[in-house]
Structure formats: structure tokens, C-alpha cells
N, C-alpha and C. Protein backbone atom coordinates (compact mmCIF):
# COMPACT_ATOMS: atom_id res chain seq x y z
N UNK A 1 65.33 44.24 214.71
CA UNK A 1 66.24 43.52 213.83
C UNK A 1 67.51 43.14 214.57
N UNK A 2 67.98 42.15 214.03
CA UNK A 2 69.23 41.43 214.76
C UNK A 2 70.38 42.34 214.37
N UNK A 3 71.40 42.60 215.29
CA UNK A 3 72.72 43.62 215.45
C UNK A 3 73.64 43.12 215.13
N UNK A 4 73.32 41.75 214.70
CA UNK A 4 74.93 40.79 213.96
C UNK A 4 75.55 41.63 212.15
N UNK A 5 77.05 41.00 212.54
CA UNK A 5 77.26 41.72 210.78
C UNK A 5 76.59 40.89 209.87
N UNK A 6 76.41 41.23 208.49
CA UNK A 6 76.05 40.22 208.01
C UNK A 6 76.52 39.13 207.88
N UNK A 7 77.28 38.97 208.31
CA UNK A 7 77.86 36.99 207.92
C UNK A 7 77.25 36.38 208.93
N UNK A 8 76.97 37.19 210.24
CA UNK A 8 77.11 36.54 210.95
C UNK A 8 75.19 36.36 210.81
N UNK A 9 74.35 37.41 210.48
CA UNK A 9 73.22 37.01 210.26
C UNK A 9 72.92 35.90 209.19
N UNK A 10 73.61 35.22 208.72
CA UNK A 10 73.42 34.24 207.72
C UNK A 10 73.03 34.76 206.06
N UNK A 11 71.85 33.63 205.82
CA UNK A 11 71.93 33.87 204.30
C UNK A 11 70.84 35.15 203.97
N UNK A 12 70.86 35.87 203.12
CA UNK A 12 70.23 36.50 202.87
C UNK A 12 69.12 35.93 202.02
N UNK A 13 67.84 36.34 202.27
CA UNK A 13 66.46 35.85 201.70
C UNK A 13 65.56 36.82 201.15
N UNK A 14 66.12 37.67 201.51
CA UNK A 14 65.43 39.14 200.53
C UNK A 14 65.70 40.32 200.36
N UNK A 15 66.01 40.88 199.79
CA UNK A 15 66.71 42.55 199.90
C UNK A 15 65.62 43.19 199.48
N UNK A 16 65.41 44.40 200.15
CA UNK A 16 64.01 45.27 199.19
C UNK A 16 64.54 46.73 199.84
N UNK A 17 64.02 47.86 198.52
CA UNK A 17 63.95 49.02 198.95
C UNK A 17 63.02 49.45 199.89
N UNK A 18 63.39 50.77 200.38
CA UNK A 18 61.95 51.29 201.60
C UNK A 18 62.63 52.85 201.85
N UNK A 19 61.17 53.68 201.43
CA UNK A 19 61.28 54.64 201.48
C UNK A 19 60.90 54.96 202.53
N UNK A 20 61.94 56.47 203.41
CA UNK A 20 61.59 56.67 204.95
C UNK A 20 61.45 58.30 205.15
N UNK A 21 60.89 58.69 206.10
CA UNK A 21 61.25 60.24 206.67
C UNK A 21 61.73 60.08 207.94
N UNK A 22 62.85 60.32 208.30
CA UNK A 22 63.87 60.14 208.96
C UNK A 22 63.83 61.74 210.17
N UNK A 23 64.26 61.45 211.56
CA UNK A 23 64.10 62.96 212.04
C UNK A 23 65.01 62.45 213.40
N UNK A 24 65.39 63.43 214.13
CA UNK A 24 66.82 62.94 215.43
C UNK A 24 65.90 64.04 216.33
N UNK A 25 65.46 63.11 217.13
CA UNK A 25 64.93 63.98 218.67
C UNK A 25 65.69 63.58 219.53
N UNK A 26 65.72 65.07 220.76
CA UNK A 26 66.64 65.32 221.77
C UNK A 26 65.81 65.45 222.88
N UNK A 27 64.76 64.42 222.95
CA UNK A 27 64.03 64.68 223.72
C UNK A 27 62.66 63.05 223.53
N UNK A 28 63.07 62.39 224.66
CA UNK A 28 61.87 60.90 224.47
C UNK A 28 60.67 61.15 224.17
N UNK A 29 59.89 62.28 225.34
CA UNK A 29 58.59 62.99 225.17
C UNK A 29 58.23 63.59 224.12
N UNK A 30 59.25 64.23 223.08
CA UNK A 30 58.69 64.86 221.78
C UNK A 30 58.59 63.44 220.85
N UNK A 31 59.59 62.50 221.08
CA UNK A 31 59.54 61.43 219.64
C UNK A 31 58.66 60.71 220.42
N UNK A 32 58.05 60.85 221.16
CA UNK A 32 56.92 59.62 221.90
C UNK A 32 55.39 60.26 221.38
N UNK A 33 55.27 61.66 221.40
CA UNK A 33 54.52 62.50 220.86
C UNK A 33 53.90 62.74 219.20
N UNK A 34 55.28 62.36 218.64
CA UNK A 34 55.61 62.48 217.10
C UNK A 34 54.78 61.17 216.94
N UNK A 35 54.89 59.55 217.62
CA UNK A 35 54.49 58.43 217.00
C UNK A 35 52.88 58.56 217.70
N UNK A 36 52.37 59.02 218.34
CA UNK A 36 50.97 59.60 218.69
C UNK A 36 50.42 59.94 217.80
N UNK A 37 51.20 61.09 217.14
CA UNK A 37 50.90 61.92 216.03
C UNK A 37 50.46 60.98 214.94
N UNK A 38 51.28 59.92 214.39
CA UNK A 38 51.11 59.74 213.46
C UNK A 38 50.31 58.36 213.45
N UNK A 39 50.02 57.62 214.82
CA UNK A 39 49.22 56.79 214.67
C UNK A 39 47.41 57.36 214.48
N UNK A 40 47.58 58.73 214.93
CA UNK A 40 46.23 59.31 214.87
C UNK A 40 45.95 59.64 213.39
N UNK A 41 46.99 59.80 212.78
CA UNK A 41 46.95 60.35 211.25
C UNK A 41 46.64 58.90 210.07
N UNK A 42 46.53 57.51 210.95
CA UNK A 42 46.71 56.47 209.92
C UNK A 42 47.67 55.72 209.89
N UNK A 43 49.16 55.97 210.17
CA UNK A 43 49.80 55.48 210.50
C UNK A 43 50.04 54.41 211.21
N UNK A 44 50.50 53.48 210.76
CA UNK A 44 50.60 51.74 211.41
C UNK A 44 51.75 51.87 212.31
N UNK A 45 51.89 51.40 213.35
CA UNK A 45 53.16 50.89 214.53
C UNK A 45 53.83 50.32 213.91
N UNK A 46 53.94 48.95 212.99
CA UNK A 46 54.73 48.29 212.13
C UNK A 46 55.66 49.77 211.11
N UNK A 47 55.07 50.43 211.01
CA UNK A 47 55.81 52.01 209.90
C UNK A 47 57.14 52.48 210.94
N UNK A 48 56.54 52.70 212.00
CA UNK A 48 57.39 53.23 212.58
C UNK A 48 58.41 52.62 213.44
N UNK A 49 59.94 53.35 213.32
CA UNK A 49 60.72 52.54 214.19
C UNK A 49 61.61 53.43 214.67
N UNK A 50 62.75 53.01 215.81
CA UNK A 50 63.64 53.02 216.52
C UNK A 50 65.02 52.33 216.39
N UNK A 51 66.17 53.12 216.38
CA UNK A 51 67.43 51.76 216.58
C UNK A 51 67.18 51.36 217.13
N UNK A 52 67.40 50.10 217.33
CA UNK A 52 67.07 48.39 218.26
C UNK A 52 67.79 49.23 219.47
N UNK A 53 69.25 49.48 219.39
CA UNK A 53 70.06 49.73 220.53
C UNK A 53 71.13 50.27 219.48
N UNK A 54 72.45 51.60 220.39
CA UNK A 54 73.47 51.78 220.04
C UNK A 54 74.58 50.81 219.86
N UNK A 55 74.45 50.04 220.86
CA UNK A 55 75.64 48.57 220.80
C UNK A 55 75.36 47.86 219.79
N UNK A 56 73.98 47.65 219.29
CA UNK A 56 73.33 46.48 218.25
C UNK A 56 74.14 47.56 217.12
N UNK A 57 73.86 48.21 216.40
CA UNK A 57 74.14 48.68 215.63
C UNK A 57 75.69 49.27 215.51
N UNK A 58 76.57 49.25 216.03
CA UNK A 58 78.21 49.44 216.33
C UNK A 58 78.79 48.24 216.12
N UNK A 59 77.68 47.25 216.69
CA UNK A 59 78.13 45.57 216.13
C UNK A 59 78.15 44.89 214.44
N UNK A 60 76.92 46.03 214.04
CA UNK A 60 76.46 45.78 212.76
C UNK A 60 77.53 46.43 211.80
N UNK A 61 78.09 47.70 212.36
CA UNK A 61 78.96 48.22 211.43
C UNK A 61 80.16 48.12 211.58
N UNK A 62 80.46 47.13 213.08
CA UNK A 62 82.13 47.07 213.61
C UNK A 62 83.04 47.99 213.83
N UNK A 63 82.31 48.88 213.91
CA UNK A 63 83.29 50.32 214.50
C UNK A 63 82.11 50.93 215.36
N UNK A 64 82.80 52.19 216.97
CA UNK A 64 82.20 52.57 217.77
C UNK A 64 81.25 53.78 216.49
N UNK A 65 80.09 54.17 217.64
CA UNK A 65 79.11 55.44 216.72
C UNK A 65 79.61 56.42 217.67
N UNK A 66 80.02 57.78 217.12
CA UNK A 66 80.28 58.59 218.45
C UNK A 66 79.10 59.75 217.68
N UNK A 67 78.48 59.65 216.97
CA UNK A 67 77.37 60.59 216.73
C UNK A 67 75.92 59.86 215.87
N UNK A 68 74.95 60.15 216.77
CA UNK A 68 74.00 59.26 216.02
C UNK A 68 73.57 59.62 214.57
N UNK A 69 73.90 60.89 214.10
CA UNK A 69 73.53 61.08 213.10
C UNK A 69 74.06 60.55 211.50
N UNK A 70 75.39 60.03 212.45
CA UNK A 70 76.02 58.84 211.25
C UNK A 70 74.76 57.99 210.44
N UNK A 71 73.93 57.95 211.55
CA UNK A 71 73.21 56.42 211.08
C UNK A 71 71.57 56.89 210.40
N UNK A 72 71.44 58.23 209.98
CA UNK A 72 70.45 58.39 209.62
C UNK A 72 70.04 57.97 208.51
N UNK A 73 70.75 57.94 207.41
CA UNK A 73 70.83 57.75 206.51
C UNK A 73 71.92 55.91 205.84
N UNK A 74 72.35 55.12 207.30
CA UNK A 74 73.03 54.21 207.11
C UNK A 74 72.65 53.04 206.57
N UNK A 75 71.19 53.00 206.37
CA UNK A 75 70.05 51.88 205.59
C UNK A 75 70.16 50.84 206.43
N UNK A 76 70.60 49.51 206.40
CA UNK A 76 70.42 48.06 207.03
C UNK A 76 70.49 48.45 208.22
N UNK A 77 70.36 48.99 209.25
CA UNK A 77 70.47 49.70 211.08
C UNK A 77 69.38 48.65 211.57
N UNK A 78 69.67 47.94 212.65
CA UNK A 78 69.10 46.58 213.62
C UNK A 78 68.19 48.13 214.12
N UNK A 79 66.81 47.87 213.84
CA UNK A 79 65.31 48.60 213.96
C UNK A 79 64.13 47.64 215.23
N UNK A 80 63.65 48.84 216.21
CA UNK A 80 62.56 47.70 216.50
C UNK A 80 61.55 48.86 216.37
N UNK A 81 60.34 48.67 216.79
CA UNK A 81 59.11 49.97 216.70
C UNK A 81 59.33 50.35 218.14
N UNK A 82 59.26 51.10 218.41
CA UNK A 82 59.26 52.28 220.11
C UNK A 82 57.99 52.02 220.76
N UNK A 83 58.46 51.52 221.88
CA UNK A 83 57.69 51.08 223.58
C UNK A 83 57.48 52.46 223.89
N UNK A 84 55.99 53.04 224.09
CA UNK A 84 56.11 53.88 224.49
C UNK A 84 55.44 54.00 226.26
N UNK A 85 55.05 54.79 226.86
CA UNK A 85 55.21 54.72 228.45
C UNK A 85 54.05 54.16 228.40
N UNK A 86 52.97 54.25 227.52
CA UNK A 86 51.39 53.86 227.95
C UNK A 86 51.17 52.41 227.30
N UNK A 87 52.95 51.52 226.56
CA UNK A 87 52.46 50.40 226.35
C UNK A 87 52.94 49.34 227.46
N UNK A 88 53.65 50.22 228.49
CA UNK A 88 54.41 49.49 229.26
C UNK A 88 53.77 48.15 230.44
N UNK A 89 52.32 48.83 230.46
CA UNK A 89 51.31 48.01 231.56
C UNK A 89 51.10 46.99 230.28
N UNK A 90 50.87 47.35 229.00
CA UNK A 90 50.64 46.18 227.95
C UNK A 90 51.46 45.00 228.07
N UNK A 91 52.76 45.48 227.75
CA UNK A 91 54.40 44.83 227.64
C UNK A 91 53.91 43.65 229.19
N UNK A 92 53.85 44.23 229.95
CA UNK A 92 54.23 43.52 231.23
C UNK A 92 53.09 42.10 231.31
N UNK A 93 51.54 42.70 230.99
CA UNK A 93 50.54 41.92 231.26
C UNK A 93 50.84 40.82 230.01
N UNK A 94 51.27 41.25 228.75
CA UNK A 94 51.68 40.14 227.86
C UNK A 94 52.87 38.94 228.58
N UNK A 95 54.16 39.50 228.83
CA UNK A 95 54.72 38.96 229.46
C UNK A 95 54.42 37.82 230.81
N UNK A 96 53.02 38.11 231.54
CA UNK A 96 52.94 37.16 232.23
C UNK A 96 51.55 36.19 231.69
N UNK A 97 50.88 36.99 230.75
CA UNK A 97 50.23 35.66 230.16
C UNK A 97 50.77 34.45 229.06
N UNK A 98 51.85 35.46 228.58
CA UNK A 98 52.89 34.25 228.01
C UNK A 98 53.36 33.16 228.90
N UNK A 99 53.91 33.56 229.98
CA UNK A 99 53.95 32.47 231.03
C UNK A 99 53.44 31.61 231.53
N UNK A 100 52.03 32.57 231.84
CA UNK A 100 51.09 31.14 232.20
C UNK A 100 50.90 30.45 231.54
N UNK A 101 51.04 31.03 229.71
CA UNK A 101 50.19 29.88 229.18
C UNK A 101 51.35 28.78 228.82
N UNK A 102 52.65 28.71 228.32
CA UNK A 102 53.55 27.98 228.32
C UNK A 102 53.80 27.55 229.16
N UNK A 103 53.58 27.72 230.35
CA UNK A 103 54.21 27.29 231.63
C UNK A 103 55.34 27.39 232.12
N UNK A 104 55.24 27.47 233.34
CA UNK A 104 56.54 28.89 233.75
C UNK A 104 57.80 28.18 233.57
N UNK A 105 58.00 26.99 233.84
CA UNK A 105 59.52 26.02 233.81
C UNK A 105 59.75 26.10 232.45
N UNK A 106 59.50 25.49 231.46
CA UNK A 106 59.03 25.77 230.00
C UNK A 106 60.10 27.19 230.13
N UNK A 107 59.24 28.42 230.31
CA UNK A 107 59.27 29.77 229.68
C UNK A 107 60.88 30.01 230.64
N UNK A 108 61.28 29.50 231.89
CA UNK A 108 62.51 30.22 232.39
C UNK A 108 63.33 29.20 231.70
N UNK A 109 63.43 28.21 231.21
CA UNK A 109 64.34 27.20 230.52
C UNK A 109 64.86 28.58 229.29
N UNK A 110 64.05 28.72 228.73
CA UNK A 110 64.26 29.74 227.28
C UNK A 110 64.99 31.19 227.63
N UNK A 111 64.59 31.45 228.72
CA UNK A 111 65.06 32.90 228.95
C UNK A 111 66.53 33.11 229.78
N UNK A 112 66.49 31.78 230.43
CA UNK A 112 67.84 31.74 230.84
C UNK A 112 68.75 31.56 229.92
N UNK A 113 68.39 30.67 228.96
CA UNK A 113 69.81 30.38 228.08
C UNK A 113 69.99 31.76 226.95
N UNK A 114 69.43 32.68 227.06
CA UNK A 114 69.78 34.11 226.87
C UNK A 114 71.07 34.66 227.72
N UNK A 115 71.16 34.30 229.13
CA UNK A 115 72.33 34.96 229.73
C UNK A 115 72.09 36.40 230.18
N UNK A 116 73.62 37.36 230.86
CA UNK A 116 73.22 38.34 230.97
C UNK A 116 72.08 38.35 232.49
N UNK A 117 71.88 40.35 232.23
CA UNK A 117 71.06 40.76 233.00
C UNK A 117 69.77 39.27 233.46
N UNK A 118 69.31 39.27 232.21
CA UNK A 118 67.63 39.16 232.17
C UNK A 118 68.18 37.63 233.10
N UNK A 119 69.26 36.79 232.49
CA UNK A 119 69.44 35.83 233.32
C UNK A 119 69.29 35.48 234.94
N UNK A 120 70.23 36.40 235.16
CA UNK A 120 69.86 37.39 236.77
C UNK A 120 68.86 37.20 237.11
N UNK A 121 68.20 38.09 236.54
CA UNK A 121 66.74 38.41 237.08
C UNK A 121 65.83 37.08 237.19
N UNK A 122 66.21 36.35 236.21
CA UNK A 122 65.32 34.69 236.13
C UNK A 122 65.55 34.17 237.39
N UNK A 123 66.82 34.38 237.51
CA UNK A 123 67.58 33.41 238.79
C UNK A 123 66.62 34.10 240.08
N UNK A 124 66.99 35.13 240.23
CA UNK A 124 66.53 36.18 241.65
C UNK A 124 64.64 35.53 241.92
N UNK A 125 64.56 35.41 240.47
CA UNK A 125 62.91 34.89 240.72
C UNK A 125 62.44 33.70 241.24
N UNK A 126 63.11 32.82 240.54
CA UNK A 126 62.82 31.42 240.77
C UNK A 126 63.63 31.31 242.08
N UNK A 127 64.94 31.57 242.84
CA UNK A 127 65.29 31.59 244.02
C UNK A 127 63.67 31.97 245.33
N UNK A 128 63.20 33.09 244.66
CA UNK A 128 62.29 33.62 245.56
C UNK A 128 60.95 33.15 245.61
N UNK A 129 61.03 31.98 245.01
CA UNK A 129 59.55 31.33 244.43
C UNK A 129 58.48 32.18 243.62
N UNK A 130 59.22 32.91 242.55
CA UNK A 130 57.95 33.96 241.69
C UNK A 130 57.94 33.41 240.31
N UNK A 131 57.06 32.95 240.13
CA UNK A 131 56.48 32.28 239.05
C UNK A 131 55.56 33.00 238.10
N UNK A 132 54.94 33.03 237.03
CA UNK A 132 53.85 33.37 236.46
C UNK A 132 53.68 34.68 236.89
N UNK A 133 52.70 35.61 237.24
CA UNK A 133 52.40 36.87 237.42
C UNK A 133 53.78 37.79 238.07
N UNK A 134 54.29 37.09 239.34
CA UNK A 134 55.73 37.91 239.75
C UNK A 134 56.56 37.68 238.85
N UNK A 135 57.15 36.70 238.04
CA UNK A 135 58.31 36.46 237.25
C UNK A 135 57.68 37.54 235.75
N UNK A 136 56.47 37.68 235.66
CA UNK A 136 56.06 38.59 234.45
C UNK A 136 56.28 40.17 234.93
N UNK A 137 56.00 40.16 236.47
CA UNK A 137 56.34 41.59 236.72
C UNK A 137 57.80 42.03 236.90
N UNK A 138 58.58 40.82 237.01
CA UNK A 138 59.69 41.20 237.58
C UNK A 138 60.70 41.21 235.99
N UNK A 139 60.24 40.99 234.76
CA UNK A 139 60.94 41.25 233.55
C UNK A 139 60.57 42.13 232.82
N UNK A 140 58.82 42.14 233.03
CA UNK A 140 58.90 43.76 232.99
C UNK A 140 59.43 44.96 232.88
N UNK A 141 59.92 44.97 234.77
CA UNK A 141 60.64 46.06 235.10
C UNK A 141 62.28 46.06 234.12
N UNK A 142 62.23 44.56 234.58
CA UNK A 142 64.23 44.17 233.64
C UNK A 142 64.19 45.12 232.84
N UNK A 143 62.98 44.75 231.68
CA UNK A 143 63.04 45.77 230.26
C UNK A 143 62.88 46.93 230.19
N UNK A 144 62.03 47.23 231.15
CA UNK A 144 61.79 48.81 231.57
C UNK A 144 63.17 49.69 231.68
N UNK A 145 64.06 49.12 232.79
CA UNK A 145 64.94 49.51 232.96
C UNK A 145 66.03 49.59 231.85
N UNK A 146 66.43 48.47 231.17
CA UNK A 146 66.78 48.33 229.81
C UNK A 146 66.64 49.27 228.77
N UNK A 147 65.52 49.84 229.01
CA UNK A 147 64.81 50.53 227.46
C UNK A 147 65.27 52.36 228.09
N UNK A 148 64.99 52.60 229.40
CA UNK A 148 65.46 53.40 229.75
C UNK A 148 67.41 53.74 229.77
N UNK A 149 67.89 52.82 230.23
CA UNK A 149 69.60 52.74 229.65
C UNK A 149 69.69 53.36 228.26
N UNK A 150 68.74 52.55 227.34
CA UNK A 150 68.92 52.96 226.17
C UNK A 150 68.83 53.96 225.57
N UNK A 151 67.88 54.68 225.98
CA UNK A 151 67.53 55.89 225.71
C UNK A 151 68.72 56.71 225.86
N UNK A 152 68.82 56.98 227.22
CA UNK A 152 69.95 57.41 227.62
C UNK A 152 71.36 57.74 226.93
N UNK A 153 71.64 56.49 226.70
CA UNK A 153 72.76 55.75 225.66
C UNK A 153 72.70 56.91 224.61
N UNK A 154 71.33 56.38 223.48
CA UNK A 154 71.23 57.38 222.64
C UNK A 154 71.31 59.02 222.56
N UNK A 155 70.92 59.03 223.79
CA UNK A 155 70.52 60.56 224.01
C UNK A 155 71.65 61.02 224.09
N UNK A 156 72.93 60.90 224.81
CA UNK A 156 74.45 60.90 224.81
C UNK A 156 74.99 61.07 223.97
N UNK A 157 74.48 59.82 222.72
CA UNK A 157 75.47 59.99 221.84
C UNK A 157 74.96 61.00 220.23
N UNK A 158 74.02 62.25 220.86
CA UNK A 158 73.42 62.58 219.73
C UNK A 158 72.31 63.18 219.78
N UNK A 159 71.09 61.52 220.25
CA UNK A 159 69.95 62.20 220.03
C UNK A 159 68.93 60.73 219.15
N UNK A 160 67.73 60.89 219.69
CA UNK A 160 67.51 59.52 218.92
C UNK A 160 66.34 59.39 217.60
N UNK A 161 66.87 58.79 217.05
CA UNK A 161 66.40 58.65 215.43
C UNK A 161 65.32 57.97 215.26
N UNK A 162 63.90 58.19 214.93
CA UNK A 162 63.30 57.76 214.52
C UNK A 162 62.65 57.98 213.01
N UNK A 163 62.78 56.62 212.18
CA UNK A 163 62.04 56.42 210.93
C UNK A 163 61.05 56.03 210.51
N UNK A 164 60.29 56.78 209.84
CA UNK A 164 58.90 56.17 208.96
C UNK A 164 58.93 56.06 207.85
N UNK A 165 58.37 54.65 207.96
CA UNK A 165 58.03 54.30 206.66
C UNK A 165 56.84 54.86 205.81
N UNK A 166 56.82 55.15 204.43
CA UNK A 166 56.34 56.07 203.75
C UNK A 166 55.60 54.98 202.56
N UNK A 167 53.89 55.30 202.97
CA UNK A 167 53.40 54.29 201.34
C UNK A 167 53.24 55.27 199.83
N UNK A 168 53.28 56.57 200.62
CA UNK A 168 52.81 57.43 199.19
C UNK A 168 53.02 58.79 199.76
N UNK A 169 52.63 59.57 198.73
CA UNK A 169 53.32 61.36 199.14
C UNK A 169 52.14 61.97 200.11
N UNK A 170 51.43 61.34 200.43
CA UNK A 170 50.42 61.88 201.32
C UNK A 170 51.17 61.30 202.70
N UNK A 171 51.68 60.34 203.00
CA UNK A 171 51.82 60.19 204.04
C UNK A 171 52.93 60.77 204.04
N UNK A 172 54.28 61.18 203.41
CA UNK A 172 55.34 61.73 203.54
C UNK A 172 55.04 62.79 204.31
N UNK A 173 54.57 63.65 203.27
CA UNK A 173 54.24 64.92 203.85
C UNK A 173 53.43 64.99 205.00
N UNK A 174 52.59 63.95 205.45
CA UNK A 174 51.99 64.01 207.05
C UNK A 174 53.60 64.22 208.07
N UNK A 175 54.14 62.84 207.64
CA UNK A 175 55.20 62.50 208.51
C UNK A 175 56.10 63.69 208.48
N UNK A 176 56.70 64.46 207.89
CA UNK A 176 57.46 65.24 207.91
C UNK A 176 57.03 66.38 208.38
N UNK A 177 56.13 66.63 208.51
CA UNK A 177 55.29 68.23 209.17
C UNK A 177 55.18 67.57 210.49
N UNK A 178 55.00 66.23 210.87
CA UNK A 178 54.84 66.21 212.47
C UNK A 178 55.94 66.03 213.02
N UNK A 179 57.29 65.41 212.71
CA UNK A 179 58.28 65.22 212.80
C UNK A 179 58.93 66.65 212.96
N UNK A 180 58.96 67.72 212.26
CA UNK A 180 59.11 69.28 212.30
C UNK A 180 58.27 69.99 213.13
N UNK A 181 57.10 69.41 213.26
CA UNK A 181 56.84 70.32 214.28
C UNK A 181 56.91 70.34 215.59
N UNK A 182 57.38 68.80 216.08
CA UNK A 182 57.75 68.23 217.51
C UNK A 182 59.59 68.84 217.34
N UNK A 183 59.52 69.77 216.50
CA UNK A 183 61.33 70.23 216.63
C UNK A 183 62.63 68.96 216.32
N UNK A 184 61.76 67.97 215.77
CA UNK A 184 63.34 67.20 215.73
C UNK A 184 63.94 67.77 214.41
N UNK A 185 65.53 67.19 214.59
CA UNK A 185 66.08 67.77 213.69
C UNK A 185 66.40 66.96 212.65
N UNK A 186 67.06 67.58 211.37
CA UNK A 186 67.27 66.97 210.27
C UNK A 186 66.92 65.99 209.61
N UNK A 187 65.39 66.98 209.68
CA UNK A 187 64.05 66.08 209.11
C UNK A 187 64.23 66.02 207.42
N UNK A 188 64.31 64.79 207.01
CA UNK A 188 64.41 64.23 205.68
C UNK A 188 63.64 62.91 205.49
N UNK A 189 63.70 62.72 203.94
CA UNK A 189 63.50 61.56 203.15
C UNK A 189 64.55 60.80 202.22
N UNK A 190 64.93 59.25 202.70
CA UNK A 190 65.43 58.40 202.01
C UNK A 190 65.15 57.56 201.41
N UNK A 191 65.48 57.14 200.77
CA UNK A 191 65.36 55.25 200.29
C UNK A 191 66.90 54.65 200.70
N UNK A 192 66.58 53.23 201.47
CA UNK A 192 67.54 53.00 201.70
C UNK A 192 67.71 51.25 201.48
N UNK A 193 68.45 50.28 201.16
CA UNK A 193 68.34 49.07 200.78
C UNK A 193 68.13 48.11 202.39
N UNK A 194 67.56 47.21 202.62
CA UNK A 194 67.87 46.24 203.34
C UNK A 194 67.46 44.88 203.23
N UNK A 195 67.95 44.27 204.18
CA UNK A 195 68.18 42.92 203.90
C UNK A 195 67.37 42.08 204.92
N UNK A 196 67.01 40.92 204.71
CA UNK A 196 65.92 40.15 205.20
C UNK A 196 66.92 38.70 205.52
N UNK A 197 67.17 38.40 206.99
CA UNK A 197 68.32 37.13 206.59
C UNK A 197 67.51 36.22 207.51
N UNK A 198 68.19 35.06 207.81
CA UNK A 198 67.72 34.00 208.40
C UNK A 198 67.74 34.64 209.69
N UNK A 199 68.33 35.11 210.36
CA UNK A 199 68.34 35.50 211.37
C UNK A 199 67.46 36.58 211.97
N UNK A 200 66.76 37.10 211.02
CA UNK A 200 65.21 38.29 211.25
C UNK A 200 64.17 37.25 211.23
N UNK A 201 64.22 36.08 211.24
CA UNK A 201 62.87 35.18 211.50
C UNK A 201 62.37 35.18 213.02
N UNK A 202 62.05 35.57 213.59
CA UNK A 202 61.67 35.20 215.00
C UNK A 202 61.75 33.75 215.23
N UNK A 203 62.43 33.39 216.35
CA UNK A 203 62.55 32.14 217.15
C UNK A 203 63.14 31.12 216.49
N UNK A 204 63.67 31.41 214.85
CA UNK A 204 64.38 30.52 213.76
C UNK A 204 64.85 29.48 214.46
N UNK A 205 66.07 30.22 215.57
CA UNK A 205 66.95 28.83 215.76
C UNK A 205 66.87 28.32 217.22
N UNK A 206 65.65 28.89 218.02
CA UNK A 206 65.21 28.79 219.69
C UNK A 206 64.76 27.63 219.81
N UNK A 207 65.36 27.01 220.71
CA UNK A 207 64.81 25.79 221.46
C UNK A 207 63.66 25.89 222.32
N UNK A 208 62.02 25.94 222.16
CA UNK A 208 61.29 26.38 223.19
C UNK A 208 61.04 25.39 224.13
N UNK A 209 61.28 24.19 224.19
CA UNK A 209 61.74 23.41 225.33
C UNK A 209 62.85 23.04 225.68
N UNK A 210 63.46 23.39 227.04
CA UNK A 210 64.60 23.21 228.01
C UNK A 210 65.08 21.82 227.91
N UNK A 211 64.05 20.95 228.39
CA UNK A 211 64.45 19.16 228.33
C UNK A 211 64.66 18.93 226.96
N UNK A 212 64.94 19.23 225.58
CA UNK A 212 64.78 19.12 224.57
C UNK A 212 66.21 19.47 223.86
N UNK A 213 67.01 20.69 224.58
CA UNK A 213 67.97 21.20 224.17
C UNK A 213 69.14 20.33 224.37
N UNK A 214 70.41 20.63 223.40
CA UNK A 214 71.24 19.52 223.48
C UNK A 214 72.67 19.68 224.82
């Protein structure tokens, strides 16, 4: 989910409740373990999530987080589902068949006008003539590295939060016994409101051709 405040995510298009079991691990390998757990139990990847990032969400509420546990219970929190280490060869091989198939000028037009790191890294590629398979391995790693910062980040400030989404009391109670038994802490259940804006559409306002942009 996008880390803008709301104004800045635009109009709102849907608000809905969603019930969660909520738990703060101090440790990547136990909450990497926990979503194992629960994909073996039935559990969908779409159920489960992660703060997007600590910065995304400090942006969302306009004040610094100096404890993650502020946000357990903070409802609208910029969410993505958790990369875990065995999707990382996935992540990467997607990344360069996206390329090929758009074509690589095409695909660095889009990723540059992102900025930043990943910009860098576009540049360092196309300087070095890596196209298609190297330019997929070499953002890869970008994100790799990225996702690792993050962790980090979190882990600093707390400890990191992961939520599931809950269809009925059978799955609660799955989720909360695996969540407790991988030791995370201040394992609970919420309902919490959020919001659906123009800006959670994927690619809403992306220019996917470069020659095209104004």
C-alpha cells in the first residue's frame, strides 16, 4: 500500500472493515517460519502481510515511529505481503522476464523516472551494456538489499509486525497458536478500518512508455 497521507493518496473509493491477528517478531527467521506455517494450514499469501516500510508509514502518520508497536493496532498502515528468502530466485526470474517481454528500453524508461537508488542502479546497467537477464539480476539484488535495510530498520525500531487476515474463528485460532508459538509477542485480534484510494490501483497514474511521457 502507498505511504502517502491521505490527501495526498487522493479520493477515497472504498473503506471496509478487516479482521486481523496481529503478532511483533524479533526475529526474520521466526516471522518467515510463522507465514510457512500458515500457508501449510490454508492460508492465502494475499492474508498475510508486512509494513510496506518504517518511512512509508511515518509518512502516513506525519510524525517519526520510535516503537513499532505503536502501529499494531494503527489500522490504515501502507502493507505489502513478505518476500521471503525462497521467493527471492522467483522475484528476480520475474523481474527479467518482465523485461524481455516489454522490452528493455520500454522497461528502463519506467524505472528511471522512479529516481533514487533503483535509478542508480538503471544507470550503472545500461552504462555497462546489461540489458534483459543482467539488468533483471542486477534489481534483483537492488531489492534484495532494500528489503534487507528494511528489516533492519524495523528490527531497531521494535521488532516487526506481521498481520493476518482472518475469514472465520477457525482460522483465528490457527493464526494465533502459530504466531505464539514462533514466540512473537503481543499476539492479538483486531478489526481495524481501511481505505481503498486512487492511489492503491497499481500503475493508475504510470506512463508505461518513455517516448509517450510529457
Amino acid at each position: 500500500m502507498d505511504g502517502r497521507s491521505s490527501e495526498e493518496r487522493g479520493e477515497v473509493l472504498a473503506t471496509y472493515r478487516i479482521r486481523e491477528v496481529v503478532g511483533l517478531f524479533h526475529d526474520f527467521d521466526r516471522l518467515e517460519r510463522a507465514v510457512e506455517e500458515l500457508e501449510a494450514v490454508g492460508f492465502d499469501r494475499s492474508q498475510i502481510n508486512m509494513l510496506a516500510s518504517k518511512e512509508a508509514a511515518e509518512k502516513r502518520l506525519g510524525r517519526p515511529i520510535l516503537d513499532m508497536r505503536e502501529l499494531e493496532d494503527a489500522g490504515d498502515m501502507p502493507t505489502d505481503a513478505p518476500i521471503l528468502d525462497d521467493d527471492e530466485g522467483l522475484l528476480e526470474a520475474g523481474i527479467i522476464s518482465t523485461l524481455t517481454a516489454i522490452g528493455s528500453i520500454a522497461s528502463i524508461g519506467v524505472v528511471v523516472a522512479s529516481g533514487g537508488g533503483l535509478a542508480a542502479a538503471i544507470a550503472a546497467a545500461v552504462a555497462g551494456g546489461g540489458f534483459s537477464g543482467g539488468l533483471g539480476t542486477l534489481l534483483g539484488r537492488w531489492l534484495d538489499a532494500r528489503r534487507a535495510q528494511e528489516i533492519e530498520a524495523q528490527l531497531r525500531a521494535g521488532g516487526l509486525l506481521l498481520f493476518v487476515a482472518v475469514r472465520d474463528p477457525d482460522q483465528e485460532r490457527k493464526a494465533r497458536e502459530i504466531l505464539a508459538g514462533l514466540a512473537a509477542d503481543d499476539v492479538h485480534v483486531h478489526e481495524v478500518t481501511k481505505n481503498w484510494t486512487e492511489a492503491d490501483i497499481p500503475f493508475a497514474k504510470s506512463q508505461p512508455d518513455p517516448f509517450l511521457a510529457p
